[in-house]
N, C-alpha and C. Protein backbone atom coordinates (compact mmCIF):
# COMPACT_ATOMS: atom_id res chain seq x y z
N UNK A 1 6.04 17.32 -13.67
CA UNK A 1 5.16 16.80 -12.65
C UNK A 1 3.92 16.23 -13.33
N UNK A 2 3.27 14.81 -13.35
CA UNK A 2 2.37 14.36 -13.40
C UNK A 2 1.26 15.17 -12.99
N UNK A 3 -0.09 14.86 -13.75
CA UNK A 3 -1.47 15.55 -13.65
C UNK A 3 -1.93 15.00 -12.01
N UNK A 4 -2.49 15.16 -11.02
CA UNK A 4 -3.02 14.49 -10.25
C UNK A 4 -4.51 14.51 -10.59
N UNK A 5 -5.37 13.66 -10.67
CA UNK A 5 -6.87 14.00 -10.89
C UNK A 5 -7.31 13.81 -9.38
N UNK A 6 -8.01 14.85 -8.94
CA UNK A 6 -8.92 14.78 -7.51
C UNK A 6 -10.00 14.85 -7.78
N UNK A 7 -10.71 14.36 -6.77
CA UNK A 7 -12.39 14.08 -6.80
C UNK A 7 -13.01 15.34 -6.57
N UNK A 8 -14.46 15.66 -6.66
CA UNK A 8 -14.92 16.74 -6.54
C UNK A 8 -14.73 17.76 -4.74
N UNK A 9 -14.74 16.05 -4.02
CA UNK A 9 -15.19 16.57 -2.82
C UNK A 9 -13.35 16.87 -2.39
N UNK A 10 -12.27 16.50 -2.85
CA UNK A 10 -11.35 16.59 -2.25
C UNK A 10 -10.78 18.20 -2.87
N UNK A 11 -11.14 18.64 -4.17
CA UNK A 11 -11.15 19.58 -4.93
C UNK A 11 -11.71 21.06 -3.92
N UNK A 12 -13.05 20.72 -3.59
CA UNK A 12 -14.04 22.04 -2.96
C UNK A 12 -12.98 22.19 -1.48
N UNK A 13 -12.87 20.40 -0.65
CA UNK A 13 -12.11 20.89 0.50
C UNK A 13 -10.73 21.94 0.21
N UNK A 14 -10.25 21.64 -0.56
CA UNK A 14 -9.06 22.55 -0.95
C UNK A 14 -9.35 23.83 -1.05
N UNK A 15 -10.30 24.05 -1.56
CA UNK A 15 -10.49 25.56 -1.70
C UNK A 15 -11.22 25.90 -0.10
N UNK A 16 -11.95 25.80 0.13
CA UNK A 16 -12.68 25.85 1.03
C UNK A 16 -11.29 26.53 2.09
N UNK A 17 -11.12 25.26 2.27
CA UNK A 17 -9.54 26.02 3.37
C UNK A 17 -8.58 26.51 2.72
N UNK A 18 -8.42 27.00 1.85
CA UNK A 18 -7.47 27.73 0.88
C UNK A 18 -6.14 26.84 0.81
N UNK A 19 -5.85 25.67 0.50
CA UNK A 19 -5.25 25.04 0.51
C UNK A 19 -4.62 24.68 -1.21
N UNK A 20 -3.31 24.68 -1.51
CA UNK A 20 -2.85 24.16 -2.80
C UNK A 20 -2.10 22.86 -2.79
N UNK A 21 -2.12 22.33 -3.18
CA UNK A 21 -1.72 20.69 -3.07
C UNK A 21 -0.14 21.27 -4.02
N UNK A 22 0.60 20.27 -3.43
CA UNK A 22 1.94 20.47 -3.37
C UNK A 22 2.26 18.85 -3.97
N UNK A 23 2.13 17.64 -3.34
CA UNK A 23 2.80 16.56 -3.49
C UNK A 23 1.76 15.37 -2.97
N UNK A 24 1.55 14.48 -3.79
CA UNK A 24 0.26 13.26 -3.09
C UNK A 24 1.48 12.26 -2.70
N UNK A 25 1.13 11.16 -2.08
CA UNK A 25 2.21 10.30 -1.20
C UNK A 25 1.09 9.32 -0.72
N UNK A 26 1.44 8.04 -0.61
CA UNK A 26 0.52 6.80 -0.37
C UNK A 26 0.71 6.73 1.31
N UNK A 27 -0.21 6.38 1.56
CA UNK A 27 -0.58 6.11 2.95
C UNK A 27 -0.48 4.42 3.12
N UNK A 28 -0.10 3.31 4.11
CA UNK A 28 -0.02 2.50 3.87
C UNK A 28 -1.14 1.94 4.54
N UNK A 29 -2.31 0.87 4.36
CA UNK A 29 -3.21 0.48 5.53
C UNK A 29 -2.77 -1.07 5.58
N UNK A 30 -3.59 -1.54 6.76
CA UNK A 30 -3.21 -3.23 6.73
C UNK A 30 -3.84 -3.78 5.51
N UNK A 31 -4.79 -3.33 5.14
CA UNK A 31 -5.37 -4.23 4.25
C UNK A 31 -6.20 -2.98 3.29
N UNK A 32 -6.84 -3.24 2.28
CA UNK A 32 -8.23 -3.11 1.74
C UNK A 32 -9.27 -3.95 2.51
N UNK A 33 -10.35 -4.05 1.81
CA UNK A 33 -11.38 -4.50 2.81
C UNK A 33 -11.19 -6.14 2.53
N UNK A 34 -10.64 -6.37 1.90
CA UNK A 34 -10.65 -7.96 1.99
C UNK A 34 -8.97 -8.17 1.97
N UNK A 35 -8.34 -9.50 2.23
CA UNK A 35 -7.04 -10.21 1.92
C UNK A 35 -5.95 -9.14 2.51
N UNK A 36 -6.08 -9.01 3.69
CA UNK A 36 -5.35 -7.95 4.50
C UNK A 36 -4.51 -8.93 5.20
N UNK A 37 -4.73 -10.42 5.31
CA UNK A 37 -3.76 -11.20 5.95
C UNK A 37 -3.66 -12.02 4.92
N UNK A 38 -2.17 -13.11 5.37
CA UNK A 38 -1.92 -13.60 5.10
C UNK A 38 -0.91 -14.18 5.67
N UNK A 39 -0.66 -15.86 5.28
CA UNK A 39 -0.46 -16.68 6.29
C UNK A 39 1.01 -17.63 5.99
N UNK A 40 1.45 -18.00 6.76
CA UNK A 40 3.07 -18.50 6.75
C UNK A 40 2.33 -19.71 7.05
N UNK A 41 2.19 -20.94 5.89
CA UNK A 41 2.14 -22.57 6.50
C UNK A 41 2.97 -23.12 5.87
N UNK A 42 3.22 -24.57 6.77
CA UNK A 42 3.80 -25.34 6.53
C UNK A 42 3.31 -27.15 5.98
N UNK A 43 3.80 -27.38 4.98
CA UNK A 43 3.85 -28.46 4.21
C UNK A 43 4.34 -29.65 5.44
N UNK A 44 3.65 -31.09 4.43
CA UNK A 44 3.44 -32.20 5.18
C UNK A 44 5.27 -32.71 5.55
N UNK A 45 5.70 -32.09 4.41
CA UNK A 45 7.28 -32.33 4.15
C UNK A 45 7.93 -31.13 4.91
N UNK A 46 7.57 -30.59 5.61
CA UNK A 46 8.09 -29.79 6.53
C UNK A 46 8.53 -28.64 5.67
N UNK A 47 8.33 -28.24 4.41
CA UNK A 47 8.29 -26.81 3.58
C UNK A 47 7.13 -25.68 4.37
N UNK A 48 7.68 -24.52 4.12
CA UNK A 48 6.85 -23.29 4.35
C UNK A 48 7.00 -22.22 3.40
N UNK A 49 5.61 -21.89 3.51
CA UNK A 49 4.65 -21.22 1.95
C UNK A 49 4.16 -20.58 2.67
N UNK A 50 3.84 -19.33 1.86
CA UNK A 50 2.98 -18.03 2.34
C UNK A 50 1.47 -18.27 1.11
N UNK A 51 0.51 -18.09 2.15
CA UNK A 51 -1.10 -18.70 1.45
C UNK A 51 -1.44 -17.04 1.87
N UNK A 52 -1.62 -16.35 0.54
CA UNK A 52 -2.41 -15.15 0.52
C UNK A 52 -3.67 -15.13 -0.51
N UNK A 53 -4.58 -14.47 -0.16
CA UNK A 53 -5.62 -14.24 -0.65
C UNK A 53 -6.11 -12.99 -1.63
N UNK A 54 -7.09 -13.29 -2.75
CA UNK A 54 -7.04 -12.23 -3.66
C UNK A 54 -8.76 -12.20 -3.98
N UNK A 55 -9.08 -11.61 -3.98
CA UNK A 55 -10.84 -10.79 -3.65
C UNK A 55 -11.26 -12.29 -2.63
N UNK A 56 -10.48 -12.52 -1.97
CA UNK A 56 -10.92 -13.51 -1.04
C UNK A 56 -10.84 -15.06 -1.19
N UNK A 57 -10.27 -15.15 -2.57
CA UNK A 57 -9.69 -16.43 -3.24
C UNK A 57 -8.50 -16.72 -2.30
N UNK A 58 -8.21 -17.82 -1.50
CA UNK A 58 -6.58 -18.25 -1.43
C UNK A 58 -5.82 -18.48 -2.48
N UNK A 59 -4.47 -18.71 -2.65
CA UNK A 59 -3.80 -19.01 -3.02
C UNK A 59 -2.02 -19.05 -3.05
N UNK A 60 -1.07 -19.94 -3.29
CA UNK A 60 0.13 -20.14 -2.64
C UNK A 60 1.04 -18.92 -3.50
N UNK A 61 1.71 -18.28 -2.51
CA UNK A 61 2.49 -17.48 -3.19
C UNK A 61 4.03 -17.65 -2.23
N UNK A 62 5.21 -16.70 -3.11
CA UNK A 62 6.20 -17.07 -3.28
C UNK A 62 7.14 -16.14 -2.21
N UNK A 63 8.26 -16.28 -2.40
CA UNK A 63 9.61 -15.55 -1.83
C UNK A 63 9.75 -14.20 -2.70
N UNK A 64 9.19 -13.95 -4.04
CA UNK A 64 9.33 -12.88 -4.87
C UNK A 64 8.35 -12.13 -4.77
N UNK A 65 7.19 -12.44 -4.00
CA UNK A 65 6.02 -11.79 -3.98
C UNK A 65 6.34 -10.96 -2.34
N UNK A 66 6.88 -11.68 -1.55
CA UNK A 66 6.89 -10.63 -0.32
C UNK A 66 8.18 -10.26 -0.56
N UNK A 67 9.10 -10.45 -1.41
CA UNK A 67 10.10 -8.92 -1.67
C UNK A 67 9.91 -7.90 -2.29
N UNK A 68 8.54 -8.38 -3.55
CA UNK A 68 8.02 -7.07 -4.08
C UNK A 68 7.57 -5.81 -2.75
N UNK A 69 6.57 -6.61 -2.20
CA UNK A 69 5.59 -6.34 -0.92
C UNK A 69 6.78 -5.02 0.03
N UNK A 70 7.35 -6.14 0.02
CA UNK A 70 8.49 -5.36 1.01
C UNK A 70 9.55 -3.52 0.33
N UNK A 71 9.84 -4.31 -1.25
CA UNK A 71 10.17 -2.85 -2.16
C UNK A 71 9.19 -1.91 -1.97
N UNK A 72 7.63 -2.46 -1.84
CA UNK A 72 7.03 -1.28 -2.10
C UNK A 72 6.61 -0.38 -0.61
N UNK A 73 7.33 -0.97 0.42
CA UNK A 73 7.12 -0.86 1.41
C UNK A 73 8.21 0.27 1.77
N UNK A 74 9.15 0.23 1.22
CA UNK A 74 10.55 0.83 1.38
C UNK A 74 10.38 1.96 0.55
N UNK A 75 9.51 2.10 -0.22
CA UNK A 75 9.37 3.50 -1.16
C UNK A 75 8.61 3.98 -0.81
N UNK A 76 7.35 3.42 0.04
CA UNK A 76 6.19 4.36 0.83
C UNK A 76 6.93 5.28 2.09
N UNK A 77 7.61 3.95 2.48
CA UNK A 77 8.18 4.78 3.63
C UNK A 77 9.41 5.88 3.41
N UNK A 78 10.04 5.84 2.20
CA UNK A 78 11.00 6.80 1.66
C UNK A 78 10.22 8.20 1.24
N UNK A 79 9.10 8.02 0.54
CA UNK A 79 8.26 8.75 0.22
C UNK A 79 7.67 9.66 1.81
N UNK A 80 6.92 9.21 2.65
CA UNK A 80 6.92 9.32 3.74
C UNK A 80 7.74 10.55 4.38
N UNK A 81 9.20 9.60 4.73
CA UNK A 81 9.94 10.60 5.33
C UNK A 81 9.97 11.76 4.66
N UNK A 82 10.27 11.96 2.81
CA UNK A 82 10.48 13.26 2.44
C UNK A 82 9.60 14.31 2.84
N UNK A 83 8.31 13.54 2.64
CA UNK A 83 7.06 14.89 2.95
C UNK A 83 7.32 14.96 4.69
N UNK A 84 7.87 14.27 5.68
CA UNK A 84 7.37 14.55 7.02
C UNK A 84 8.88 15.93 7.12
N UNK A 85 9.94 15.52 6.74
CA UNK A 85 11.19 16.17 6.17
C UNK A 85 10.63 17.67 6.18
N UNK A 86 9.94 17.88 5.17
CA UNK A 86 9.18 18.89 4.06
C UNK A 86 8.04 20.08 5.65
N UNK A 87 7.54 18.96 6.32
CA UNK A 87 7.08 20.48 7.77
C UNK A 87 7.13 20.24 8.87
C-alpha cells in the first residue's frame, strides 16, 4: 500500500473522531475553479472540434483527449463503487 500524506487539519480530524483511514478514492467535480467546460464547435467546412480550455487559455482538442477523460471517468467510478460496496 502506498504512503498517503494528509494535511495537518485532515490528520487532527481523524483523531479527534477516532477515525483510521482505510482507503482514499477521488471524488469527481465539474470542474476546478477554472476550464470546467468545454465546448463541441463546428468548422466553416462543417467539421466538429471540441475547444477546451487550460488555466483559461482555449484551445482545440481531440477524439483522444475525451477518451482519456472518459477512461478516467470509468476508474473513478469503479473506484467508487468498491468503497460504496465496502459499507
Amino acid at each position: 500500500m502506498s504512503r498517503l500524506v494528509l494535511d495537518m487539519d485532515m490528520r487532527n480530524f481523524l483523531k479527534e473522531h477516532k477515525l483510521t483511514l482505510v482507503e482514499s478514492f477521488s471524488v469527481l467535480y465539474s470542474g476546478w475553479e477554472m476550464d470546467g467546460t468545454w465546448y463541441l464547435c463546428q468548422r466553416e467546412n462543417g467539421e466538429k472540434v471540441v475547444v477546451a480550455t487550460s488555466h483559461g487559455d482555449p484551445y482545440i482538442t481531440g477524439r483522444e483527449t475525451l477518451e482519456q477523460r472518459c477512461e478516467e471517468y470509468r476508474k473513478v467510478l469503479q473506484k467508487t463503487e468498491s468503497i460504496l460496496a465496502q459499507i
